[in-house]
PDB file of N, CA and C in Angstrom:
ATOM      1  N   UNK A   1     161.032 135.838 151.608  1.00  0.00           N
ATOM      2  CA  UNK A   1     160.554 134.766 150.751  1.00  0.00           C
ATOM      3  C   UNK A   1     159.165 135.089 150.212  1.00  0.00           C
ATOM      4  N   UNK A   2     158.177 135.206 151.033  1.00  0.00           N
ATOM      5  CA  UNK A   2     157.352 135.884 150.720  1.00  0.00           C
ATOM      6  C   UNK A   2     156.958 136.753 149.462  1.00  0.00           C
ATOM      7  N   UNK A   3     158.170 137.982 149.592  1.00  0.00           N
ATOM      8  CA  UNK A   3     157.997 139.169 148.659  1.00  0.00           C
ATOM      9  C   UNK A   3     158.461 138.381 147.432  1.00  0.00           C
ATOM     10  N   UNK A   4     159.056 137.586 147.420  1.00  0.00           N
ATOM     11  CA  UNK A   4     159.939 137.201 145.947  1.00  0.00           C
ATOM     12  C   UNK A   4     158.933 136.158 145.389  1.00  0.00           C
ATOM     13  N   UNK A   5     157.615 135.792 146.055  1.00  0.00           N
ATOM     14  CA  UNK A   5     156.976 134.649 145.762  1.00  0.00           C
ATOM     15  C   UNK A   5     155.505 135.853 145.191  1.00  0.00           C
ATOM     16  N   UNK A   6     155.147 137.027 145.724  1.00  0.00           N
ATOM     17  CA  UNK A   6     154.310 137.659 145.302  1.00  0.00           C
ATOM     18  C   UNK A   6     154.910 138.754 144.026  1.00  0.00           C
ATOM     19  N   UNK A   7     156.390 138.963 144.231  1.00  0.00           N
ATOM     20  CA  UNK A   7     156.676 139.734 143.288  1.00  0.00           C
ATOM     21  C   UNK A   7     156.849 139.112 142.105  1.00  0.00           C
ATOM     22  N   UNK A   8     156.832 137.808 141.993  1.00  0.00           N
ATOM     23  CA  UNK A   8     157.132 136.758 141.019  1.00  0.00           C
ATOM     24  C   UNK A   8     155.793 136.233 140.320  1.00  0.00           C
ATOM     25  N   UNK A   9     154.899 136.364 141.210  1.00  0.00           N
ATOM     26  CA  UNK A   9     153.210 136.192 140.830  1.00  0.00           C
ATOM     27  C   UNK A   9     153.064 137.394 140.165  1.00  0.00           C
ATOM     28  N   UNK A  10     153.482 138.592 140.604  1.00  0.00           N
ATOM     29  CA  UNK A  10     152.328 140.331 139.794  1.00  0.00           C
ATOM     30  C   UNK A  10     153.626 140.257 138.377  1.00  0.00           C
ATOM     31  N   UNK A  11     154.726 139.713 138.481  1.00  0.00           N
ATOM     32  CA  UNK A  11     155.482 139.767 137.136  1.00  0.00           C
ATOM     33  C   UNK A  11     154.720 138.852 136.291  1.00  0.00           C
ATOM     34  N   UNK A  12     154.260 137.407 136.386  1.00  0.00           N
ATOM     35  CA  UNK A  12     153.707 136.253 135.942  1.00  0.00           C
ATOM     36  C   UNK A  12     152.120 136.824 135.697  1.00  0.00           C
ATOM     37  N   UNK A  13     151.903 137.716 136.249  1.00  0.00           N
ATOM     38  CA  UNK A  13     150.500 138.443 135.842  1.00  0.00           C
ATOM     39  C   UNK A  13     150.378 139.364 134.733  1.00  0.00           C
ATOM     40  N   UNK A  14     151.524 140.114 134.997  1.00  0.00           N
ATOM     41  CA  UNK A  14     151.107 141.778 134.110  1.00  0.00           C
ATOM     42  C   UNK A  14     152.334 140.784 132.628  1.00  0.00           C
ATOM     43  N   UNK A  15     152.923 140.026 132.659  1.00  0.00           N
ATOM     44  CA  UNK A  15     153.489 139.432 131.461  1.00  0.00           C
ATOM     45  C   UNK A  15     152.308 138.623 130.471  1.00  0.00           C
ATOM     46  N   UNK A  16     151.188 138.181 131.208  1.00  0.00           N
ATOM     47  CA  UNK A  16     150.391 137.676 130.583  1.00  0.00           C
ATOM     48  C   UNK A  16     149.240 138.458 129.749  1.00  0.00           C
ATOM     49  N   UNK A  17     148.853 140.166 130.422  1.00  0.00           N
ATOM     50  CA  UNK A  17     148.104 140.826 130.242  1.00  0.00           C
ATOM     51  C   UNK A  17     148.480 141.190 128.543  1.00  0.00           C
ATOM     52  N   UNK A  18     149.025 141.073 127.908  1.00  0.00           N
ATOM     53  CA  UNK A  18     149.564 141.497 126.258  1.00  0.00           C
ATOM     54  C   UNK A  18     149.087 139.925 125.544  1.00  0.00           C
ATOM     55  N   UNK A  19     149.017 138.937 126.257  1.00  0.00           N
ATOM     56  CA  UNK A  19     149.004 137.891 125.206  1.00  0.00           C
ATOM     57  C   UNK A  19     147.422 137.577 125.571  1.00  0.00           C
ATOM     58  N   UNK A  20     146.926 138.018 126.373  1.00  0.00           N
ATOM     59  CA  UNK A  20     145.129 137.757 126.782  1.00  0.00           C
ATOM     60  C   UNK A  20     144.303 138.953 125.721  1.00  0.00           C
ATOM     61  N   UNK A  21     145.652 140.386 125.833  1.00  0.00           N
ATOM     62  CA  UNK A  21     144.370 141.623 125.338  1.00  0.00           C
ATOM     63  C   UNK A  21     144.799 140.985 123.498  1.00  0.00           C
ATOM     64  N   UNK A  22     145.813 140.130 123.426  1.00  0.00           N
ATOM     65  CA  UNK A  22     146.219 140.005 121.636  1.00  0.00           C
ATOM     66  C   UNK A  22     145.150 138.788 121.425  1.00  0.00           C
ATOM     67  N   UNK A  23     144.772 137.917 122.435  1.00  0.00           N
ATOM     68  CA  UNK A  23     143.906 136.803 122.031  1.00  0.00           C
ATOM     69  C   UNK A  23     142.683 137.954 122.220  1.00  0.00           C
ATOM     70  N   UNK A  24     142.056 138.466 122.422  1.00  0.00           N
ATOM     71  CA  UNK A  24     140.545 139.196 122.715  1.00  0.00           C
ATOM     72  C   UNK A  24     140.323 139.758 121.259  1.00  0.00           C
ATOM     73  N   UNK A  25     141.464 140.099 120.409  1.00  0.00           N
ATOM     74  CA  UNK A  25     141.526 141.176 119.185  1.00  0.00           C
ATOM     75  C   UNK A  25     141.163 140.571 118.106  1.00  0.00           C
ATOM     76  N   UNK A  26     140.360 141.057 116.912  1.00  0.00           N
ATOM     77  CA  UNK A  26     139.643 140.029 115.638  1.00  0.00           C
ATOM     78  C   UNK A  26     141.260 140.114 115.144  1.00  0.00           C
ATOM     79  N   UNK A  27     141.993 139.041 114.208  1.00  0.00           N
ATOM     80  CA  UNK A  27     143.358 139.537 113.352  1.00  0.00           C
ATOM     81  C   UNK A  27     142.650 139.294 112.207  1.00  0.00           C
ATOM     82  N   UNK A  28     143.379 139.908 111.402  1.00  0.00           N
ATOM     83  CA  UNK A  28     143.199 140.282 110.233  1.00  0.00           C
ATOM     84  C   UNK A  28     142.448 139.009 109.431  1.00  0.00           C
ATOM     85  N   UNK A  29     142.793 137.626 109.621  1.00  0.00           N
ATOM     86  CA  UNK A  29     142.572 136.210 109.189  1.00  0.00           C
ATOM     87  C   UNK A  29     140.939 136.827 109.353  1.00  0.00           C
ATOM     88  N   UNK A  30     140.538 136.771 110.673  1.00  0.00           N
ATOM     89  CA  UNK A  30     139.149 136.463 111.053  1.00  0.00           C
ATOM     90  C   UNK A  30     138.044 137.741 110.427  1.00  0.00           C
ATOM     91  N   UNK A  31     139.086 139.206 110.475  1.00  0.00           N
ATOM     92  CA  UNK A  31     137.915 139.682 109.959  1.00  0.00           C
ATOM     93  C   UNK A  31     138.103 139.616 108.443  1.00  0.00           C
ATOM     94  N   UNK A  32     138.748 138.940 107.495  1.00  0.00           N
ATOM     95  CA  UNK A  32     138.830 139.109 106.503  1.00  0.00           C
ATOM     96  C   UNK A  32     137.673 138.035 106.141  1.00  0.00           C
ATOM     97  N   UNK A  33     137.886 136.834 106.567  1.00  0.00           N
ATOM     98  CA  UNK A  33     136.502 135.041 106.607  1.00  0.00           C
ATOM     99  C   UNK A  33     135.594 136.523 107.228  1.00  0.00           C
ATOM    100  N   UNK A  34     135.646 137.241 108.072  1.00  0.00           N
ATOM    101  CA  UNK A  34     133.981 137.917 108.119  1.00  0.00           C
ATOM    102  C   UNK A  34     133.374 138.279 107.182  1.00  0.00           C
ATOM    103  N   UNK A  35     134.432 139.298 106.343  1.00  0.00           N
ATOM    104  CA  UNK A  35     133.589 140.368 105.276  1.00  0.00           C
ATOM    105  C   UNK A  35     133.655 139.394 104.202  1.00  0.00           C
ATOM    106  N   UNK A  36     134.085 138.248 104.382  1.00  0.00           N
ATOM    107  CA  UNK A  36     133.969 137.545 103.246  1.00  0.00           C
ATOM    108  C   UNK A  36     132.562 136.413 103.349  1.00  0.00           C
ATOM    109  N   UNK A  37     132.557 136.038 103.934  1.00  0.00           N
ATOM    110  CA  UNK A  37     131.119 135.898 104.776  1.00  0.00           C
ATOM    111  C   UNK A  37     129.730 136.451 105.024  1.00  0.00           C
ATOM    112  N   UNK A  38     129.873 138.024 105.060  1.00  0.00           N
ATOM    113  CA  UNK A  38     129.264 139.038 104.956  1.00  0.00           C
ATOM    114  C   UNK A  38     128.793 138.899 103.448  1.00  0.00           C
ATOM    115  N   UNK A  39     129.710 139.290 102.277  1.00  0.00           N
ATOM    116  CA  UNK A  39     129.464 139.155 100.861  1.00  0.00           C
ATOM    117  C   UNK A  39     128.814 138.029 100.451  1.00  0.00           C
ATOM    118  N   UNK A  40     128.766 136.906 101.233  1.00  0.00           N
ATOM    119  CA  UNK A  40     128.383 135.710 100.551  1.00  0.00           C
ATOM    120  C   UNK A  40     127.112 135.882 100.942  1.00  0.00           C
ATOM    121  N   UNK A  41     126.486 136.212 102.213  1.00  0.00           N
ATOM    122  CA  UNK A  41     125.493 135.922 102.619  1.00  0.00           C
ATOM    123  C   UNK A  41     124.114 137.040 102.175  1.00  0.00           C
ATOM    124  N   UNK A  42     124.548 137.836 101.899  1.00  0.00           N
ATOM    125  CA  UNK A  42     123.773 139.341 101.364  1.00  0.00           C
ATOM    126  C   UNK A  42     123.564 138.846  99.731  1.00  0.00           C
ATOM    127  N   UNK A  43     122.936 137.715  99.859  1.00  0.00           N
ATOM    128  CA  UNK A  43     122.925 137.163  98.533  1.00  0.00           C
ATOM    129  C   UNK A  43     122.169 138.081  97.172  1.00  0.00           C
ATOM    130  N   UNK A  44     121.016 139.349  98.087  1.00  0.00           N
ATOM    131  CA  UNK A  44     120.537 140.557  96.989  1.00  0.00           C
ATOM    132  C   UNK A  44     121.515 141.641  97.031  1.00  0.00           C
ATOM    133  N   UNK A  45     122.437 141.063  97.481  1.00  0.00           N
ATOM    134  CA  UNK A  45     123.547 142.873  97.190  1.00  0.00           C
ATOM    135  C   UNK A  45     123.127 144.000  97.767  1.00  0.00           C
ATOM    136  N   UNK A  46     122.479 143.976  98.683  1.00  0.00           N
ATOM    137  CA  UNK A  46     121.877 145.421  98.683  1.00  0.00           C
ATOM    138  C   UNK A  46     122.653 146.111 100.105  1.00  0.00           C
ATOM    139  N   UNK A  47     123.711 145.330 100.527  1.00  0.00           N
ATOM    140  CA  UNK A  47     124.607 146.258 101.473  1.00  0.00           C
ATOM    141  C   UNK A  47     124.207 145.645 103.255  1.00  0.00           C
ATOM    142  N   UNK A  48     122.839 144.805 103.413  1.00  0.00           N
ATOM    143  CA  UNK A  48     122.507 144.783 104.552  1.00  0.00           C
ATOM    144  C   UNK A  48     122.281 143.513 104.599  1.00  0.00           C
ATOM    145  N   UNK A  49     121.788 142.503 105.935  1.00  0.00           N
ATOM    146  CA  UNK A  49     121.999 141.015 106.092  1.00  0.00           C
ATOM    147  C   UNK A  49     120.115 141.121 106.670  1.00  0.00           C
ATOM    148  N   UNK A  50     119.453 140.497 105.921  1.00  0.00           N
ATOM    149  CA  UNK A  50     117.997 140.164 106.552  1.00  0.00           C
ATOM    150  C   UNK A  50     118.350 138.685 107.558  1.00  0.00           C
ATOM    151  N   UNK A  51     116.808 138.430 108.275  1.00  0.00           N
ATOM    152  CA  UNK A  51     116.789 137.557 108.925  1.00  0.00           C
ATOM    153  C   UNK A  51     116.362 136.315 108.146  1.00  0.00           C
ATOM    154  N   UNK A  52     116.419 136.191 106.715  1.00  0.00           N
ATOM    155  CA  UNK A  52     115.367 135.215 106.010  1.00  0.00           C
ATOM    156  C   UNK A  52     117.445 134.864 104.935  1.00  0.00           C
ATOM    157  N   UNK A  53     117.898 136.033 105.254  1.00  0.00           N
ATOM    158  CA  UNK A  53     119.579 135.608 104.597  1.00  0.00           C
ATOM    159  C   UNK A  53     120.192 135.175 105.511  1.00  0.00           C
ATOM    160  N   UNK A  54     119.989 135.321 107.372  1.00  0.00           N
ATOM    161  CA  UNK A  54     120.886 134.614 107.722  1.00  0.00           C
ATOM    162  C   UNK A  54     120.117 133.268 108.175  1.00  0.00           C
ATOM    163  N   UNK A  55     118.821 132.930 108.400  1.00  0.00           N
ATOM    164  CA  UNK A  55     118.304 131.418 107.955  1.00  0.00           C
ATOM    165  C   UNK A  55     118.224 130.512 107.149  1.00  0.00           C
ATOM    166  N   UNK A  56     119.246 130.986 105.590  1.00  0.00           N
ATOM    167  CA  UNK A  56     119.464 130.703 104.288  1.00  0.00           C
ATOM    168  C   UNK A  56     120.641 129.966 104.845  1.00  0.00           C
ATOM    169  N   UNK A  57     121.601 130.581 105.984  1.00  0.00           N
ATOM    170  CA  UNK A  57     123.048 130.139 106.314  1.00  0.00           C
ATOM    171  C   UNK A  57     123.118 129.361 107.237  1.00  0.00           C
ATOM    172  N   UNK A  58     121.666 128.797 107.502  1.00  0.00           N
ATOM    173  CA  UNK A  58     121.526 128.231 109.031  1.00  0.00           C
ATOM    174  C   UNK A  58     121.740 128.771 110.282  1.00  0.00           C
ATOM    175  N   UNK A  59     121.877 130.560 110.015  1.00  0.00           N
ATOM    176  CA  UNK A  59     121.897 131.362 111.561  1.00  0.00           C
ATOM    177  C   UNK A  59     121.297 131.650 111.717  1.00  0.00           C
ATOM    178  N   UNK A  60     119.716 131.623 111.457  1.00  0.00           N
ATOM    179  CA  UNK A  60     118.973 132.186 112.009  1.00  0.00           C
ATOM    180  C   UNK A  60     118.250 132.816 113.758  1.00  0.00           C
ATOM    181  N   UNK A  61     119.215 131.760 114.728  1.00  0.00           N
ATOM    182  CA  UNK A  61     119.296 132.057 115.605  1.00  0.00           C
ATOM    183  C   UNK A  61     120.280 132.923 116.522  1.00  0.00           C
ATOM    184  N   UNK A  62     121.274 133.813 115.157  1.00  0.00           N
ATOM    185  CA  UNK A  62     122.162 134.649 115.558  1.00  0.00           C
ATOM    186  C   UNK A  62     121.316 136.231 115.105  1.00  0.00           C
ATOM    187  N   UNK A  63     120.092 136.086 114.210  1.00  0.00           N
ATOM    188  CA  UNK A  63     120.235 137.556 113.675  1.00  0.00           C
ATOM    189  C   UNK A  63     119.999 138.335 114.919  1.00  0.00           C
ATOM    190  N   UNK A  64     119.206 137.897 115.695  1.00  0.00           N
ATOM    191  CA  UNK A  64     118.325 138.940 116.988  1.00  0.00           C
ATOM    192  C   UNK A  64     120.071 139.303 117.229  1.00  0.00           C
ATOM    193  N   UNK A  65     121.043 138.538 117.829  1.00  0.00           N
ATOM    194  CA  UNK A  65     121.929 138.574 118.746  1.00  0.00           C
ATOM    195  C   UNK A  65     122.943 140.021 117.480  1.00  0.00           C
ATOM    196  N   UNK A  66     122.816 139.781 116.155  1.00  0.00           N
ATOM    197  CA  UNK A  66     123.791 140.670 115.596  1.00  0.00           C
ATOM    198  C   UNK A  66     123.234 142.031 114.954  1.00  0.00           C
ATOM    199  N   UNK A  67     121.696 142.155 115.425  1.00  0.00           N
ATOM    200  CA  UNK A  67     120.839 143.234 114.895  1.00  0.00           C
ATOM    201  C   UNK A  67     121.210 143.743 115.518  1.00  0.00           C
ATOM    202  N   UNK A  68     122.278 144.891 116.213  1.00  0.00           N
ATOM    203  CA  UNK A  68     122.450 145.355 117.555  1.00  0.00           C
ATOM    204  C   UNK A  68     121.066 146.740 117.837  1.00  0.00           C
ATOM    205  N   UNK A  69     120.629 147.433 116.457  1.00  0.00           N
ATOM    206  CA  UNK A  69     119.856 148.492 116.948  1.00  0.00           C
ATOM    207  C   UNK A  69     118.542 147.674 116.581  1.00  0.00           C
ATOM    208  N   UNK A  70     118.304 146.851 116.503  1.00  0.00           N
ATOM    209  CA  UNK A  70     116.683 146.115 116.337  1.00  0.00           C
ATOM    210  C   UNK A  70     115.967 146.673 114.978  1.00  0.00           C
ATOM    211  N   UNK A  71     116.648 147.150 114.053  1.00  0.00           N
ATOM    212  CA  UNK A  71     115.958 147.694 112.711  1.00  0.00           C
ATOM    213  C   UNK A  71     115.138 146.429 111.393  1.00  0.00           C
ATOM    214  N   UNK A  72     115.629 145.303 112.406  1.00  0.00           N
ATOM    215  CA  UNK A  72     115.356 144.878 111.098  1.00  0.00           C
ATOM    216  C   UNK A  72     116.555 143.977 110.054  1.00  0.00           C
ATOM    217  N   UNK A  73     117.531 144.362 110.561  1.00  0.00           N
ATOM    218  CA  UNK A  73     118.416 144.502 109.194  1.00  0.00           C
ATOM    219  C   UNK A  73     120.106 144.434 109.882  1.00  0.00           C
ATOM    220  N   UNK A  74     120.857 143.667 109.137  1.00  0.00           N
ATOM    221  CA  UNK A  74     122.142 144.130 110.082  1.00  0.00           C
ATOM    222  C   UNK A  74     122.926 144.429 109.316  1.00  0.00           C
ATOM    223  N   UNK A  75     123.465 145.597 108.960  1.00  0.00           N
ATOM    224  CA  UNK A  75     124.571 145.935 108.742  1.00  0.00           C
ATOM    225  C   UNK A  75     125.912 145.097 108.956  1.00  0.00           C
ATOM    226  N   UNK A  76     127.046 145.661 107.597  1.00  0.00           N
ATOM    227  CA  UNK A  76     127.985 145.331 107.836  1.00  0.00           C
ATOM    228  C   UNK A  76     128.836 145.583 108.818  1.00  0.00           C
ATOM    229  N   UNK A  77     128.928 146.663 109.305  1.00  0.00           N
ATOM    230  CA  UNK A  77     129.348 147.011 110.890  1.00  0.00           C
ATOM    231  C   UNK A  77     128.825 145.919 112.180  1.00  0.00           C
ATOM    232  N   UNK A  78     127.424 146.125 112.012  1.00  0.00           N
ATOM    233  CA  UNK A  78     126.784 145.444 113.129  1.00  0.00           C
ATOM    234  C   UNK A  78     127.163 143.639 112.650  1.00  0.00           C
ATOM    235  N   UNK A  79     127.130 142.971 111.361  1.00  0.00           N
ATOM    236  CA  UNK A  79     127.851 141.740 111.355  1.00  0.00           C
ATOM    237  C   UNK A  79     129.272 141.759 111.821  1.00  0.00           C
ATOM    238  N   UNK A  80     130.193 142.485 111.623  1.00  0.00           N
ATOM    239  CA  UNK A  80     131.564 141.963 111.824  1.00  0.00           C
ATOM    240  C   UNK A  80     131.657 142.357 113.575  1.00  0.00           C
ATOM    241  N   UNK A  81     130.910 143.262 113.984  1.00  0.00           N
ATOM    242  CA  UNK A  81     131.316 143.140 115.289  1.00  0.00           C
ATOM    243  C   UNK A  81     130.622 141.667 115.831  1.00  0.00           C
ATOM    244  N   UNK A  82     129.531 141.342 115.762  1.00  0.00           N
ATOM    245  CA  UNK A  82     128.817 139.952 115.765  1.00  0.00           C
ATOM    246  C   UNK A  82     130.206 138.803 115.928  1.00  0.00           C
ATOM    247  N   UNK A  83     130.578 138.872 114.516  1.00  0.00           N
ATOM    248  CA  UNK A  83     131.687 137.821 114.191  1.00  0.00           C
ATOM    249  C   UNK A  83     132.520 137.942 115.094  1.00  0.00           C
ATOM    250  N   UNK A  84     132.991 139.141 115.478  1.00  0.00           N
ATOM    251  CA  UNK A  84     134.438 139.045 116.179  1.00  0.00           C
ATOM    252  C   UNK A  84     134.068 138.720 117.374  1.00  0.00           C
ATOM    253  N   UNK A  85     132.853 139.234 118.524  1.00  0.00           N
ATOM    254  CA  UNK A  85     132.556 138.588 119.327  1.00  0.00           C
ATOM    255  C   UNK A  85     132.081 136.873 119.664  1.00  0.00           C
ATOM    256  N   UNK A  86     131.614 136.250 118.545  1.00  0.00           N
ATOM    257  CA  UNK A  86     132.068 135.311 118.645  1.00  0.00           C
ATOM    258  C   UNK A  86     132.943 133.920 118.268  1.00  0.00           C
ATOM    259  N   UNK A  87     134.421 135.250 117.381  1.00  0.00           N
ATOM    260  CA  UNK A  87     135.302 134.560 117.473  1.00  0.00           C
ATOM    261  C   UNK A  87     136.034 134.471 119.201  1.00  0.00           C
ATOM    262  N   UNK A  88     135.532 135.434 119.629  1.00  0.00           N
ATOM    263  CA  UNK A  88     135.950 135.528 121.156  1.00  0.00           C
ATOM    264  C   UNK A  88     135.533 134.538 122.501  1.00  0.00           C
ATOM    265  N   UNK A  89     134.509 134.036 121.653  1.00  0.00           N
ATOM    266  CA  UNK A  89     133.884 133.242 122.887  1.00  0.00           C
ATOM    267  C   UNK A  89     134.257 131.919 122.914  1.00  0.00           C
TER     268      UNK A  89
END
């Protein structure tokens, strides 16, 4: 009884592990609202997100968190990973 009650738990476990790692993943919806988001907010075009463009959007308390190398400046790379982490949270 035992075994059929733990072998029935690690099946009820490793069945869940595909629908936890598919919720963790940006889909296509979210990073598309990113880079679209991204474009809106880079309101001088010039390819990068200042801290005075994302206080324009009312984030100003996200740039530190999405500057990941501290330059100054965040890239479109360094925004969409931003986004997807906290579409995750």
């Amino acid at each position: 009884m035992r075994t059929a009650i733990a072998a029935f738990a690690l099946i009820a476990a490793l069945a869940a592990v595909p629908a936890a790692y598919a919720a963790s993943q940006p889909t296509q919806d979210t990073t598309a609202a990113a880079e679209k988001m991204f474009t809106t907010m880079d309101t001088n075009k010039d390819g990068v997100l200042t801290k005075e463009e994302f206080a324009a959007h009312h984030m100003a308390d996200d740039f530190a968190k999405a500057d990941k190398n501290g330059d100054g400046k965040v890239t479109r790379e360094e925004y969409l990973g931003h986004a997807s982490g906290m579409q995750m949270q």
